[in-house]
C-alpha atoms as a PDB file:
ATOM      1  CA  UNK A   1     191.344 114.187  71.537  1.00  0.00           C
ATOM      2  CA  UNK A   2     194.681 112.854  70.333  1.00  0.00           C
ATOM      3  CA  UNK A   3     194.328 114.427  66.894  1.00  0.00           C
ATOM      4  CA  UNK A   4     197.096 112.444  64.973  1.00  0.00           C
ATOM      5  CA  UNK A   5     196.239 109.482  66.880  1.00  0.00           C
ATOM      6  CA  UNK A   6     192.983 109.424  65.673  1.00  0.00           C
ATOM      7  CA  UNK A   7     193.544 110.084  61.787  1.00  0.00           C
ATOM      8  CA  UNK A   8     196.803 107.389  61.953  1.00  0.00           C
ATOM      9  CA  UNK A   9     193.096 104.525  63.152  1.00  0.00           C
ATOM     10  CA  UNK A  10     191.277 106.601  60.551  1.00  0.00           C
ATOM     11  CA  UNK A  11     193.348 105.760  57.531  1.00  0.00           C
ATOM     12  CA  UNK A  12     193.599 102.248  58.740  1.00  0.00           C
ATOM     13  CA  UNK A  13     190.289 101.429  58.377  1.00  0.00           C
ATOM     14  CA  UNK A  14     188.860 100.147  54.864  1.00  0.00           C
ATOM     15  CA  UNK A  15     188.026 102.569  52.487  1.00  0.00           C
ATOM     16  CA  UNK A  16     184.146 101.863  52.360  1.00  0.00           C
ATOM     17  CA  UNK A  17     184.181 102.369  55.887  1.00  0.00           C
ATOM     18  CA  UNK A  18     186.009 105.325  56.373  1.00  0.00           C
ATOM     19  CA  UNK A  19     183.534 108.164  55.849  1.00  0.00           C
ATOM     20  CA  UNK A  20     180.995 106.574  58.683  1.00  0.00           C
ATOM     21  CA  UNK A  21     184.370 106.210  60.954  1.00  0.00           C
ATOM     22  CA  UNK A  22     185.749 109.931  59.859  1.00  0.00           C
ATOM     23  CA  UNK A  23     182.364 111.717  60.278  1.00  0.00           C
ATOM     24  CA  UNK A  24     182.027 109.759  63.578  1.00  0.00           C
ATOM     25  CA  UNK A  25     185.228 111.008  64.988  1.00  0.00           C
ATOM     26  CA  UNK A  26     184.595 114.660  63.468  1.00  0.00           C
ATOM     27  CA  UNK A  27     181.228 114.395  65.927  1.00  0.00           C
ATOM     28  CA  UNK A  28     182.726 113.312  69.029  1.00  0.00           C
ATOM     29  CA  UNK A  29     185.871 115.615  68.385  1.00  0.00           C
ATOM     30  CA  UNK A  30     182.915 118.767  68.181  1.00  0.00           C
ATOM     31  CA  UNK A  31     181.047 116.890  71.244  1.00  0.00           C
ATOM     32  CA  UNK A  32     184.133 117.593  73.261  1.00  0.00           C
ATOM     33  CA  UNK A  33     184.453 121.265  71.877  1.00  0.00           C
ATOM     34  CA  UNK A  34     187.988 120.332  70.052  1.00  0.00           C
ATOM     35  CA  UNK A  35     186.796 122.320  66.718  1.00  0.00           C
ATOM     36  CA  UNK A  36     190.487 122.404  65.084  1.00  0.00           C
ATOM     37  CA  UNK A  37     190.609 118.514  65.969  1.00  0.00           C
ATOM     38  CA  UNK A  38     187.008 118.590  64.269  1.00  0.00           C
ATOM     39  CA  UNK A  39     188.338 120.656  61.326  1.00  0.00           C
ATOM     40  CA  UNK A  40     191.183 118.333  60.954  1.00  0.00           C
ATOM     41  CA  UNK A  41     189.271 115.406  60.537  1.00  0.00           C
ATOM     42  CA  UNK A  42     186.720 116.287  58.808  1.00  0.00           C
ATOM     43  CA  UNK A  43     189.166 117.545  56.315  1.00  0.00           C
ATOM     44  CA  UNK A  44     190.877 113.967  56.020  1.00  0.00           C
ATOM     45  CA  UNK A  45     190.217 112.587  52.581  1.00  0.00           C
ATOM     46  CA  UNK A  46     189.410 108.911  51.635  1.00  0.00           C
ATOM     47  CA  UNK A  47     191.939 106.835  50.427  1.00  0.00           C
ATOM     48  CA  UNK A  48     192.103 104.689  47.522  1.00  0.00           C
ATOM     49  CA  UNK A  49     192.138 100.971  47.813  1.00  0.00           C
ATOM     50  CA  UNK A  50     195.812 100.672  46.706  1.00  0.00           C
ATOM     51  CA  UNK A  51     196.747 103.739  49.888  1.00  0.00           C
ATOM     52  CA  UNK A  52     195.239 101.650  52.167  1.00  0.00           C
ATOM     53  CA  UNK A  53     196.884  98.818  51.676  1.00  0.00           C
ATOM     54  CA  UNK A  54     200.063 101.198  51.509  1.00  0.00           C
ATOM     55  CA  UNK A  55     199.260 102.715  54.734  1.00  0.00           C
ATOM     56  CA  UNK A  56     198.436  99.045  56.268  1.00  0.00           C
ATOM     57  CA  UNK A  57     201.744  98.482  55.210  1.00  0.00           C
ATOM     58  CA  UNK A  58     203.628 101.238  56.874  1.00  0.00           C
ATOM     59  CA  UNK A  59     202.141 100.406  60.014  1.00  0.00           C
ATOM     60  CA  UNK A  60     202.717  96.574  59.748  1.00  0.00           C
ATOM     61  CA  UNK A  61     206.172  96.650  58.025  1.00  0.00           C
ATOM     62  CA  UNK A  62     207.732  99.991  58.555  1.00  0.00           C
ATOM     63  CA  UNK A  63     211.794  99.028  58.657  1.00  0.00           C
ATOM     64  CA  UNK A  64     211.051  97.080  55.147  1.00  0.00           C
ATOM     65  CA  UNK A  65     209.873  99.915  53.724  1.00  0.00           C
ATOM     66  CA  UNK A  66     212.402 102.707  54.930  1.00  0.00           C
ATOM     67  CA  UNK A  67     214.780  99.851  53.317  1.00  0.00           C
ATOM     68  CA  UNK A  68     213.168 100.034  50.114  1.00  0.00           C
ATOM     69  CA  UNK A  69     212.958 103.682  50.342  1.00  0.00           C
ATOM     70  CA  UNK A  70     216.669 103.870  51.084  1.00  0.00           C
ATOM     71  CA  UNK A  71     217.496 102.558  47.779  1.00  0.00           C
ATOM     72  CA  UNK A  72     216.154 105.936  45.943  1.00  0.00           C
ATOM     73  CA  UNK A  73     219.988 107.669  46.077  1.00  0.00           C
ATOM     74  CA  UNK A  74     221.662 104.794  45.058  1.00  0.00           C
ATOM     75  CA  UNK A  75     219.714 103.981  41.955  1.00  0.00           C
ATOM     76  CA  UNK A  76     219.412 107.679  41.368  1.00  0.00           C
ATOM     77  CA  UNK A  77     223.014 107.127  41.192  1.00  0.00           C
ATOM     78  CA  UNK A  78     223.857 104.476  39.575  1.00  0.00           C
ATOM     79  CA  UNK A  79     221.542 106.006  36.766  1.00  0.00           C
ATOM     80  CA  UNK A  80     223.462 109.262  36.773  1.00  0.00           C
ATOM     81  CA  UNK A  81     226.805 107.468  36.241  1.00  0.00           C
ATOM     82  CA  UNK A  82     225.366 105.347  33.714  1.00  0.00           C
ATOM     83  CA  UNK A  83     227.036 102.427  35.672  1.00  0.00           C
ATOM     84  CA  UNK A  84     225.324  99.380  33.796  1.00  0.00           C
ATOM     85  CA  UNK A  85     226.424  96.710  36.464  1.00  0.00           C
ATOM     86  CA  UNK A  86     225.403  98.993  39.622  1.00  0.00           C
ATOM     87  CA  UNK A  87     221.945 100.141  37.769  1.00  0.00           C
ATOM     88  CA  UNK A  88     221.255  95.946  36.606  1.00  0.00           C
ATOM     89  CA  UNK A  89     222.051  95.010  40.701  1.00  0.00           C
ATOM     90  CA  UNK A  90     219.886  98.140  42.251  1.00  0.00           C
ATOM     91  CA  UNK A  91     217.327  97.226  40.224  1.00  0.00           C
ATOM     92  CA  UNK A  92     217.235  93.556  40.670  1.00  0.00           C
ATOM     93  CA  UNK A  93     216.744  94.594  44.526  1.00  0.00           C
ATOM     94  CA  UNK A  94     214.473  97.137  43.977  1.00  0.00           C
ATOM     95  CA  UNK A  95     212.146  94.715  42.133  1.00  0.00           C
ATOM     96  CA  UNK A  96     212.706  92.335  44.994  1.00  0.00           C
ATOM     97  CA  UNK A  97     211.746  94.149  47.760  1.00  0.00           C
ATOM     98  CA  UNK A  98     208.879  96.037  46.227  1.00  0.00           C
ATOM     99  CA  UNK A  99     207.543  92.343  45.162  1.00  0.00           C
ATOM    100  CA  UNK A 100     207.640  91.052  48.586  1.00  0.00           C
ATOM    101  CA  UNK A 101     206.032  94.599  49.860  1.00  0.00           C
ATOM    102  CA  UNK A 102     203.435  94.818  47.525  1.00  0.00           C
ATOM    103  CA  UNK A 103     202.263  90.842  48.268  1.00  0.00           C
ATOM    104  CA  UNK A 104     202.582  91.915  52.172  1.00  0.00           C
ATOM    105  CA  UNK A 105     200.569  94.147  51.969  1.00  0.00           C
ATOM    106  CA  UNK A 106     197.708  92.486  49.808  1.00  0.00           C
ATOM    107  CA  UNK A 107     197.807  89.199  52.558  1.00  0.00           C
ATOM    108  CA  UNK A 108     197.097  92.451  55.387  1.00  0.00           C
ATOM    109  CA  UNK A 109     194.160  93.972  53.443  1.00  0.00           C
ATOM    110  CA  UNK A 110     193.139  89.783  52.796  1.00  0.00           C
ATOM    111  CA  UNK A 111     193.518  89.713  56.351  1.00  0.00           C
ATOM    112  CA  UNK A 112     191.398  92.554  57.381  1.00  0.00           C
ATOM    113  CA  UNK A 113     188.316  91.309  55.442  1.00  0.00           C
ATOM    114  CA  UNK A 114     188.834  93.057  52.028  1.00  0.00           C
ATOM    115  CA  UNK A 115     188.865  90.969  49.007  1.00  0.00           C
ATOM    116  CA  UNK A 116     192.641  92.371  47.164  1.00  0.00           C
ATOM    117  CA  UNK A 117     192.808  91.471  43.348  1.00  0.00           C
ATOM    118  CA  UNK A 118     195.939  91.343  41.411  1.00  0.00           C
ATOM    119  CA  UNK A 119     195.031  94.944  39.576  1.00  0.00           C
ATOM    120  CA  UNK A 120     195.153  96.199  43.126  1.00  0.00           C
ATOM    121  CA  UNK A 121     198.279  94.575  44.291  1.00  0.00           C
ATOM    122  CA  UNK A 122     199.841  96.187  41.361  1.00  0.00           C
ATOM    123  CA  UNK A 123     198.383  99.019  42.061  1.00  0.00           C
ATOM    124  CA  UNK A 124     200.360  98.811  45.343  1.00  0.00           C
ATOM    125  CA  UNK A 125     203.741  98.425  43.749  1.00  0.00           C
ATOM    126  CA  UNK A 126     203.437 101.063  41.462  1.00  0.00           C
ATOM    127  CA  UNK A 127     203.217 103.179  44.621  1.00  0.00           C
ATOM    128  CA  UNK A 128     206.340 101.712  45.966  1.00  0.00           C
ATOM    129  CA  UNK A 129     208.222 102.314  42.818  1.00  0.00           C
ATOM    130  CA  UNK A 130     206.731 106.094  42.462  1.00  0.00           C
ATOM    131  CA  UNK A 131     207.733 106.692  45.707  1.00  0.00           C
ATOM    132  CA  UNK A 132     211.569 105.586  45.047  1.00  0.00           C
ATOM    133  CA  UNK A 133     211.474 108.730  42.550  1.00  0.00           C
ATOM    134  CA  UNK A 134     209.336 111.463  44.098  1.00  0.00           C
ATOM    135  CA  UNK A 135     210.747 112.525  47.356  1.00  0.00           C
ATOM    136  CA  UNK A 136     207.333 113.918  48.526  1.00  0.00           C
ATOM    137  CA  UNK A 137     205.506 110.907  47.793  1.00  0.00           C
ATOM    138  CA  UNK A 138     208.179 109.273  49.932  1.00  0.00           C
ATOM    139  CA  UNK A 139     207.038 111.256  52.659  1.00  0.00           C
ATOM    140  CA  UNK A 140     203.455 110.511  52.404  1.00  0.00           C
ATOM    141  CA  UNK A 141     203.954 107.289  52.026  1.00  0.00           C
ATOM    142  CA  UNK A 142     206.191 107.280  55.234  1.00  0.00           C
ATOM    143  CA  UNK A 143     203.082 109.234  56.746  1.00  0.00           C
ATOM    144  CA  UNK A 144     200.612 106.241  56.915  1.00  0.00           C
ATOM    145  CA  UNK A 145     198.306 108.157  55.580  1.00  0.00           C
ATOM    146  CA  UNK A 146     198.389 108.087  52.105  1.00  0.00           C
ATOM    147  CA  UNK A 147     195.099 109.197  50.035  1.00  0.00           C
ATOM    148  CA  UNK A 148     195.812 108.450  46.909  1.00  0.00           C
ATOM    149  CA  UNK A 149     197.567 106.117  44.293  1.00  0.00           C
ATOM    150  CA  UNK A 150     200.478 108.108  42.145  1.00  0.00           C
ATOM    151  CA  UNK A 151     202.663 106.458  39.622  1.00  0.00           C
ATOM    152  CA  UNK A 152     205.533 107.921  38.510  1.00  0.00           C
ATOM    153  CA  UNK A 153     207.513 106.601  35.015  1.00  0.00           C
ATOM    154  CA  UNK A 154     211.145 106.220  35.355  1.00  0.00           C
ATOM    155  CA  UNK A 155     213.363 107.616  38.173  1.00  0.00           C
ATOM    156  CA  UNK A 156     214.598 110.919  36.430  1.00  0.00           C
ATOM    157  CA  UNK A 157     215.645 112.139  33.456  1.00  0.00           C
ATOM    158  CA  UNK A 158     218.288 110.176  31.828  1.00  0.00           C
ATOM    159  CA  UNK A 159     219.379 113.531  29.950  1.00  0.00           C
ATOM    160  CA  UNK A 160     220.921 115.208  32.983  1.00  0.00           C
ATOM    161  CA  UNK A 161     224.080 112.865  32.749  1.00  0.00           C
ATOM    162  CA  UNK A 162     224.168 113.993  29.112  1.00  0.00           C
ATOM    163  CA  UNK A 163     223.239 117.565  29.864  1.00  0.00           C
ATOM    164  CA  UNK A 164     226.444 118.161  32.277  1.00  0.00           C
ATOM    165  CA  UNK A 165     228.616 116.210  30.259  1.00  0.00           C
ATOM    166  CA  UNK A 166     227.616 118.535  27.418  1.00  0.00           C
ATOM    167  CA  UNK A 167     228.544 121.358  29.612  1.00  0.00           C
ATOM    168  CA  UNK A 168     231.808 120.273  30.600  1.00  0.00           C
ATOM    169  CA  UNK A 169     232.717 119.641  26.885  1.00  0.00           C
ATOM    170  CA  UNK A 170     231.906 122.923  26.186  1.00  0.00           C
ATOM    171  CA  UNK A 171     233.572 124.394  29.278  1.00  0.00           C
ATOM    172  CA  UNK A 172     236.610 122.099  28.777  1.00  0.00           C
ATOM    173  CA  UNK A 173     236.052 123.876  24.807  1.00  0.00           C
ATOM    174  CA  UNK A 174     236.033 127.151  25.553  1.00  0.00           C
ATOM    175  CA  UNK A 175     239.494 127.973  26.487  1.00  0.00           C
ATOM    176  CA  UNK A 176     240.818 126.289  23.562  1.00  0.00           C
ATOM    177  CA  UNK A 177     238.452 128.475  21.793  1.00  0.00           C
ATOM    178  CA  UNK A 178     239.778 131.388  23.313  1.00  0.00           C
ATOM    179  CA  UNK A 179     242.646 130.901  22.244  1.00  0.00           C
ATOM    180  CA  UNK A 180     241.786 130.567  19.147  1.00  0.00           C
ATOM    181  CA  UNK A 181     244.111 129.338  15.913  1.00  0.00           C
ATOM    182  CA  UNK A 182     244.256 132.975  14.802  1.00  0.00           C
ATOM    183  CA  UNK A 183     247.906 133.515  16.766  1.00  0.00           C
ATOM    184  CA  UNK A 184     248.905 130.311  15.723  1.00  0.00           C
ATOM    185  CA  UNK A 185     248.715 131.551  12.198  1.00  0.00           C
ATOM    186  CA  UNK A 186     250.313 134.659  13.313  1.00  0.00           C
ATOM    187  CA  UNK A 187     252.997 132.570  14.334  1.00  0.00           C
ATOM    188  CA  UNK A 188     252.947 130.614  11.071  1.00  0.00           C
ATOM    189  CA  UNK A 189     253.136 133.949   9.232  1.00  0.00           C
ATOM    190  CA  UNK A 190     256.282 134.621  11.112  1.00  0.00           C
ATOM    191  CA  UNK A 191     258.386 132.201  11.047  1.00  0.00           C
ATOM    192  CA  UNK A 192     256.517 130.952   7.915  1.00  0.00           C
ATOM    193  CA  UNK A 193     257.241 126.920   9.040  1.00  0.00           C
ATOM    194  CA  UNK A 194     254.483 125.252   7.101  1.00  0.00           C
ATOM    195  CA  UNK A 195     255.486 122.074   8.475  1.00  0.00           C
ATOM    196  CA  UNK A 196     254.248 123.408  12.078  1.00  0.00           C
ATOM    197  CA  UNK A 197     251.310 124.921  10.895  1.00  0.00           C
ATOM    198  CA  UNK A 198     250.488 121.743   9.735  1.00  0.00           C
ATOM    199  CA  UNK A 199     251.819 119.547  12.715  1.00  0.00           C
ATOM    200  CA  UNK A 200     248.903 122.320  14.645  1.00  0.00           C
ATOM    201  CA  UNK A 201     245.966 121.445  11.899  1.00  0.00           C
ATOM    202  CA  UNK A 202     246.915 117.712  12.581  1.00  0.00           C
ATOM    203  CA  UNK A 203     246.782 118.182  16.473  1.00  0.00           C
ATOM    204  CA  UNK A 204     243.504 119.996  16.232  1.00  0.00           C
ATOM    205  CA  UNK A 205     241.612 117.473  13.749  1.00  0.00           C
ATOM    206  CA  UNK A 206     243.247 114.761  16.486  1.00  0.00           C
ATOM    207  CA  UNK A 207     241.809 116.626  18.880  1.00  0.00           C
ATOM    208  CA  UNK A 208     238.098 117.308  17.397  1.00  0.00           C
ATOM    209  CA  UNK A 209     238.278 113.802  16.774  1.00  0.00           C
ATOM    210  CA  UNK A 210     239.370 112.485  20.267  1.00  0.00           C
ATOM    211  CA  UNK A 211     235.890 115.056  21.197  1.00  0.00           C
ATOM    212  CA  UNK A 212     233.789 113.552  19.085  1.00  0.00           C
ATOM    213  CA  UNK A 213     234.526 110.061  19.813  1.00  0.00           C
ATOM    214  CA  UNK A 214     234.066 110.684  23.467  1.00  0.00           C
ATOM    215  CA  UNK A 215     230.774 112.329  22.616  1.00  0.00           C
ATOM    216  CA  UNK A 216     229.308 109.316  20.391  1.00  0.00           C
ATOM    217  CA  UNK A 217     230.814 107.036  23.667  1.00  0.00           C
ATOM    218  CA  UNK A 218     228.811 109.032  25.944  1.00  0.00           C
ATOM    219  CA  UNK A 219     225.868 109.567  23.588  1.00  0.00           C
ATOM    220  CA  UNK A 220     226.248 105.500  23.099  1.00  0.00           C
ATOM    221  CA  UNK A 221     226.494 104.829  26.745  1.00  0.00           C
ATOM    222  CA  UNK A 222     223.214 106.899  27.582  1.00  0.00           C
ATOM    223  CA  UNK A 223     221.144 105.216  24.999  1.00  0.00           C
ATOM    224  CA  UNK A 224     222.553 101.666  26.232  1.00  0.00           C
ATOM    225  CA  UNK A 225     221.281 102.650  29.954  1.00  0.00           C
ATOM    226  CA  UNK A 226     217.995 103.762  28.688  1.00  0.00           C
ATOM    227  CA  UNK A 227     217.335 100.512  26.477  1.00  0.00           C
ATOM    228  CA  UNK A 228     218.640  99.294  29.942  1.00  0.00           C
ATOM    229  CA  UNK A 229     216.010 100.727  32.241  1.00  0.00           C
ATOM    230  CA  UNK A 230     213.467  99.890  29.523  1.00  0.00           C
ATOM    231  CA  UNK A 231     214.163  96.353  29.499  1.00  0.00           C
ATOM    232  CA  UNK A 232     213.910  96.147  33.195  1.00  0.00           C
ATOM    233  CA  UNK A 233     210.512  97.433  32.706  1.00  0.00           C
ATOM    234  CA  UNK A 234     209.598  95.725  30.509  1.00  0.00           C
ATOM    235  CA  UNK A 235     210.449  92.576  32.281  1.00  0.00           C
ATOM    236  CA  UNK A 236     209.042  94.016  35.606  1.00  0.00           C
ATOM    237  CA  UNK A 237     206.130  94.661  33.136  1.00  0.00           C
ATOM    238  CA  UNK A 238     206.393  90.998  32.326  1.00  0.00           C
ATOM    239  CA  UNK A 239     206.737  89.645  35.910  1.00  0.00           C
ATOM    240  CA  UNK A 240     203.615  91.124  36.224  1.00  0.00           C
ATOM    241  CA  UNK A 241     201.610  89.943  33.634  1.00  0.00           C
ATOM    242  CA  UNK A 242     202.564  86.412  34.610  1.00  0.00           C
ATOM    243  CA  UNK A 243     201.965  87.062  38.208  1.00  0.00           C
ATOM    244  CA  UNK A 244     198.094  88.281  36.795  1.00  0.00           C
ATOM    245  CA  UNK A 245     198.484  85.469  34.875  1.00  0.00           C
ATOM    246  CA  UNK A 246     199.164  82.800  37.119  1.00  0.00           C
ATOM    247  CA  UNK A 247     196.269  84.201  39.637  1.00  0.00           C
ATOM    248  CA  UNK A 248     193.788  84.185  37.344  1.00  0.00           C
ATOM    249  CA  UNK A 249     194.671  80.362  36.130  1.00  0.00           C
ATOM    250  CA  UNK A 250     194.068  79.691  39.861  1.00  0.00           C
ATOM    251  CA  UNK A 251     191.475  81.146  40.414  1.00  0.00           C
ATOM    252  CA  UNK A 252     189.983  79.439  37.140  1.00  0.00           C
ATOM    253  CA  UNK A 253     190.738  76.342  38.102  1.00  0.00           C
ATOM    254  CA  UNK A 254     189.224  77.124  41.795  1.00  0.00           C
ATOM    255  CA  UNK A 255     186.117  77.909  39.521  1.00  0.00           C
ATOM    256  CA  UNK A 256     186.080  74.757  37.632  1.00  0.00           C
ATOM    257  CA  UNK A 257     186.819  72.858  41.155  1.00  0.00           C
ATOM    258  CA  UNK A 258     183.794  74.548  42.432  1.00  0.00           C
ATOM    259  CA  UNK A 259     181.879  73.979  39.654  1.00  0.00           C
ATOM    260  CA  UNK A 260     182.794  70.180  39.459  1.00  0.00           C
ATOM    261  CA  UNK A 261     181.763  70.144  42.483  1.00  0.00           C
ATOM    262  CA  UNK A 262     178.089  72.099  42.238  1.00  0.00           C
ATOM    263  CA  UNK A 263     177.827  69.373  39.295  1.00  0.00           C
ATOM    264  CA  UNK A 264     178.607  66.368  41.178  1.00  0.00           C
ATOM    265  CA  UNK A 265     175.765  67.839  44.041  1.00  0.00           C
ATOM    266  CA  UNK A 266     173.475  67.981  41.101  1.00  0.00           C
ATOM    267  CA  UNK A 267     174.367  64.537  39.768  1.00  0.00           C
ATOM    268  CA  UNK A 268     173.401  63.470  43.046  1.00  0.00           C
ATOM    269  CA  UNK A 269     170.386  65.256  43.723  1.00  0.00           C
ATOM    270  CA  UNK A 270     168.797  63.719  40.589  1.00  0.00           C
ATOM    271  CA  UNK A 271     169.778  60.809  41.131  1.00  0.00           C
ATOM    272  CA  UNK A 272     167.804  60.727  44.900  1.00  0.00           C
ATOM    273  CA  UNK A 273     165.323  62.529  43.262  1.00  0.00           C
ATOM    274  CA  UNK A 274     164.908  59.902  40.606  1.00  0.00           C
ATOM    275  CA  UNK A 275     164.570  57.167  43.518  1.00  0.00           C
ATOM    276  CA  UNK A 276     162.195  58.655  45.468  1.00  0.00           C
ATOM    277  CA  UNK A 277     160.067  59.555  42.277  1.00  0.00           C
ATOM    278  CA  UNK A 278     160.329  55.749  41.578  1.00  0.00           C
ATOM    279  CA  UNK A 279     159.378  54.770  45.279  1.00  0.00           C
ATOM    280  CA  UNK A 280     156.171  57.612  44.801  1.00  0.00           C
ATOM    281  CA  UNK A 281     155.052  55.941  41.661  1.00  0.00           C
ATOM    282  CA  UNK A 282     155.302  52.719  43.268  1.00  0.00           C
ATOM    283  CA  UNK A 283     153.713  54.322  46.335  1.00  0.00           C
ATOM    284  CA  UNK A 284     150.682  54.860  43.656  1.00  0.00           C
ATOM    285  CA  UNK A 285     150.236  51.928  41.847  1.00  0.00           C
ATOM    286  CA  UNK A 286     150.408  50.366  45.071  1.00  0.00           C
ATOM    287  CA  UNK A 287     147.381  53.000  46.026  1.00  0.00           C
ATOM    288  CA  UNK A 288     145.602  52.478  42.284  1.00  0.00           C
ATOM    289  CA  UNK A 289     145.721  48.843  43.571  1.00  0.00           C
ATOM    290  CA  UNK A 290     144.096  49.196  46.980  1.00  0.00           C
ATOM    291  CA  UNK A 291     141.455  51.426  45.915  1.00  0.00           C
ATOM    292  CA  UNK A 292     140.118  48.769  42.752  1.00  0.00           C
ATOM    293  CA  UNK A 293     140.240  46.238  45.761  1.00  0.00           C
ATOM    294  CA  UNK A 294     138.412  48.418  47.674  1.00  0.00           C
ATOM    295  CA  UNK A 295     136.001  49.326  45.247  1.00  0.00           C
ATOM    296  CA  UNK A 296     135.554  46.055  44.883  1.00  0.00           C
ATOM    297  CA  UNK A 297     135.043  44.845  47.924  1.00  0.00           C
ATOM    298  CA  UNK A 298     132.115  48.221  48.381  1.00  0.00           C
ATOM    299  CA  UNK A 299     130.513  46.649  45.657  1.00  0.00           C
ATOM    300  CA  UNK A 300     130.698  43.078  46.689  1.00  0.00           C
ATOM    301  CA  UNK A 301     129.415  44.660  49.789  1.00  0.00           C
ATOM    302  CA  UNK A 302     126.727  46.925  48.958  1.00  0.00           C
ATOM    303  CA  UNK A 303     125.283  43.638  47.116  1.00  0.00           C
ATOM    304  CA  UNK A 304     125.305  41.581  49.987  1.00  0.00           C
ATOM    305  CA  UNK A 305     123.526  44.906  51.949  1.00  0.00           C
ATOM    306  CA  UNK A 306     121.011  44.535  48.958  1.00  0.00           C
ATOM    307  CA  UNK A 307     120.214  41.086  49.286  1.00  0.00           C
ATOM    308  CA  UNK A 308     120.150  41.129  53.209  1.00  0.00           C
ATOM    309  CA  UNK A 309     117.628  43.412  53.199  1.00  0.00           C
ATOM    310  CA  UNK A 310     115.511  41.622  50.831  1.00  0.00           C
ATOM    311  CA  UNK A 311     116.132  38.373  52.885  1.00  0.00           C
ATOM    312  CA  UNK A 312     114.856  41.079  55.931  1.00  0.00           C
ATOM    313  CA  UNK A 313     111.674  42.157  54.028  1.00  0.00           C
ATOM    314  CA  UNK A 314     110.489  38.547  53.114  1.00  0.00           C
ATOM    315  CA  UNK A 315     111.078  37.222  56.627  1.00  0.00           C
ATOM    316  CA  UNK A 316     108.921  40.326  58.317  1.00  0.00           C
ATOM    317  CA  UNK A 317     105.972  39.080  55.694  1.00  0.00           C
ATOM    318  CA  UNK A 318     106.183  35.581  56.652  1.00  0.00           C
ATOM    319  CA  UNK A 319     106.184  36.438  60.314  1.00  0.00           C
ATOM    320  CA  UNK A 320     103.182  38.749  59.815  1.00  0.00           C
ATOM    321  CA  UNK A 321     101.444  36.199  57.603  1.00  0.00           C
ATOM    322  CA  UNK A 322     102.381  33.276  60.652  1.00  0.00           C
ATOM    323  CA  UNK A 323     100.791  35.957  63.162  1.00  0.00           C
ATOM    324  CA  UNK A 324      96.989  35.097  64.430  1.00  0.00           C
ATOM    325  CA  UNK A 325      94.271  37.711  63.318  1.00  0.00           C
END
């Protein structure tokens, strides 16, 4: 048995299926005395809804998604350099293509019979996005056979462009700090200029200053790209809500359709059912009608009986009495 073969069909299949298929395959893998193949796939895990559709996905679209993937560097860059314009551009495509993705692959699980809601579509690109940050999810998504859904928040810390321009302050510090403004005095002491000595303070206050101005300008420009990367997720978060939105207005007004619809049946219904309850009680006056006239006519009948067989009876006694001894 073509062990990989077998679990890349197994992880297609829908997740409320896949234990019958797995346990299935584990059997025939043991019928033909493969036990590691067995072991294998009996080992495979079902996935979640959302890794399906990821893993549908991969097999269906797998150049669109080693594009999206290919984007991880770049915005991992563009976030290091705290490069506003490249991190506002990377994004705008990451949000783009993980969009189009994530509806892709709702329309194949649609396709394949399983009913996708919007939860699970996000679901979906929350995978996508997770997977721009977390190398090894990358992989497993690449896989096709992803068992789980994994978010991950943000695409790494914002601090380490902070953290190593801290360090290179302090590095860039540290010689002047060796050096420290103890021979300068020296110097002051002998050739007792003030004026230099003073010219020196001046150039180091300039100096701390100059520092600290670059720090609050670094310090400034990390906040800016976090408030950045927040407001793109927040209007990612946004885009969302009014994609939910939007689906569940339709599907609403698909309700109300339907039910207009169930109503008008209903409308109708009563209304033949009114009819034909008019045409029954018609039916039985027309019956209550026919059965007085037939009552009537029994009676008119059973009268005449009577009085023919009275008419009978005194004929016989005039024939006997007409009869000779």
């Amino acid at each position: 048995m073509d062990t990989d073969a077998e679990l890349d069909r197994l992880y297609r299949v829908p997740p409320e299926d896949f234990v019958a298929a797995r346990d299935d395959a584990a059997a025939r893998a043991r019928a033909d005395a493969d036990t590691d193949a067995a072991r294998e796939i009996a080992a495979a895990r079902r996935p979640t809804r959302a890794a399906w559709l990821a893993n549908l996905l991969v097999d269906d679209a797998r150049d669109e998604v080693e594009g999206l993937l290919a984007l991880a560097p770049v915005l991992a860059h563009a976030q290091r350099s705290l490069d506003g314009a490249a991190l506002r551009e990377v994004s705008a495509q990451r949000n783009r293509l993980v969009g189009a993705l994530a509806r892709r692959a709702a329309a194949l699980g649609r396709a394949a019979g399983a009913r996708v809601g919007s939860g699970v579509e996000r679901d979906v690109r929350w995978v996508l996005e997770s997977a721009l940050a977390d190398p090894d999810l990358a992989d497993r998504v690449r896989s096709g056979r992803l068992e789980r859904y994994e978010r991950h928040s943000g695409f790494g810390p914002l601090g380490e462009a902070g953290s190593a321009a801290e360090g290179s302050t302090a590095d860039a510090d540290a010689p002047r700090g060796a050096r420290s403004p103890h021979p300068e005095r020296g110097g002051e002491r002998r050739d007792g200029d003030g004026e230099l000595a003073g010219r020196r303070r001046d150039a180091r206050r300039r100096e701390a200053e100059h520092r600290a101005a670059q720090e609050r300008e670094r310090r400034e420009a990390e906040r800016h790209a976090q408030a950045l990367a927040e407001a793109e997720k927040a209007v990612e978060t946004a885009r969302l809500a009014a994609h939910d939105a939007g689906r569940e207005r339709d599907d609403a007004r698909d309700r109300a359709d339907r039910a207009d619809g169930r109503r008008d049946d209903a409308h109708r219904r009563v209304d033949e059912l009114t009819a034909e309850l008019d045409r029954a009680r018609s039916a039985a006056e027309d019956a209550d009608r026919a059965r007085d006239e037939a009552g009537r006519a029994a009676r008119d009948a059973a009268g005449r009986a009577e009085q023919a067989e009275e008419d009978l009876a005194r004929a016989e006694e005039t024939l006997d009495g007409l009869r000779p001894g």
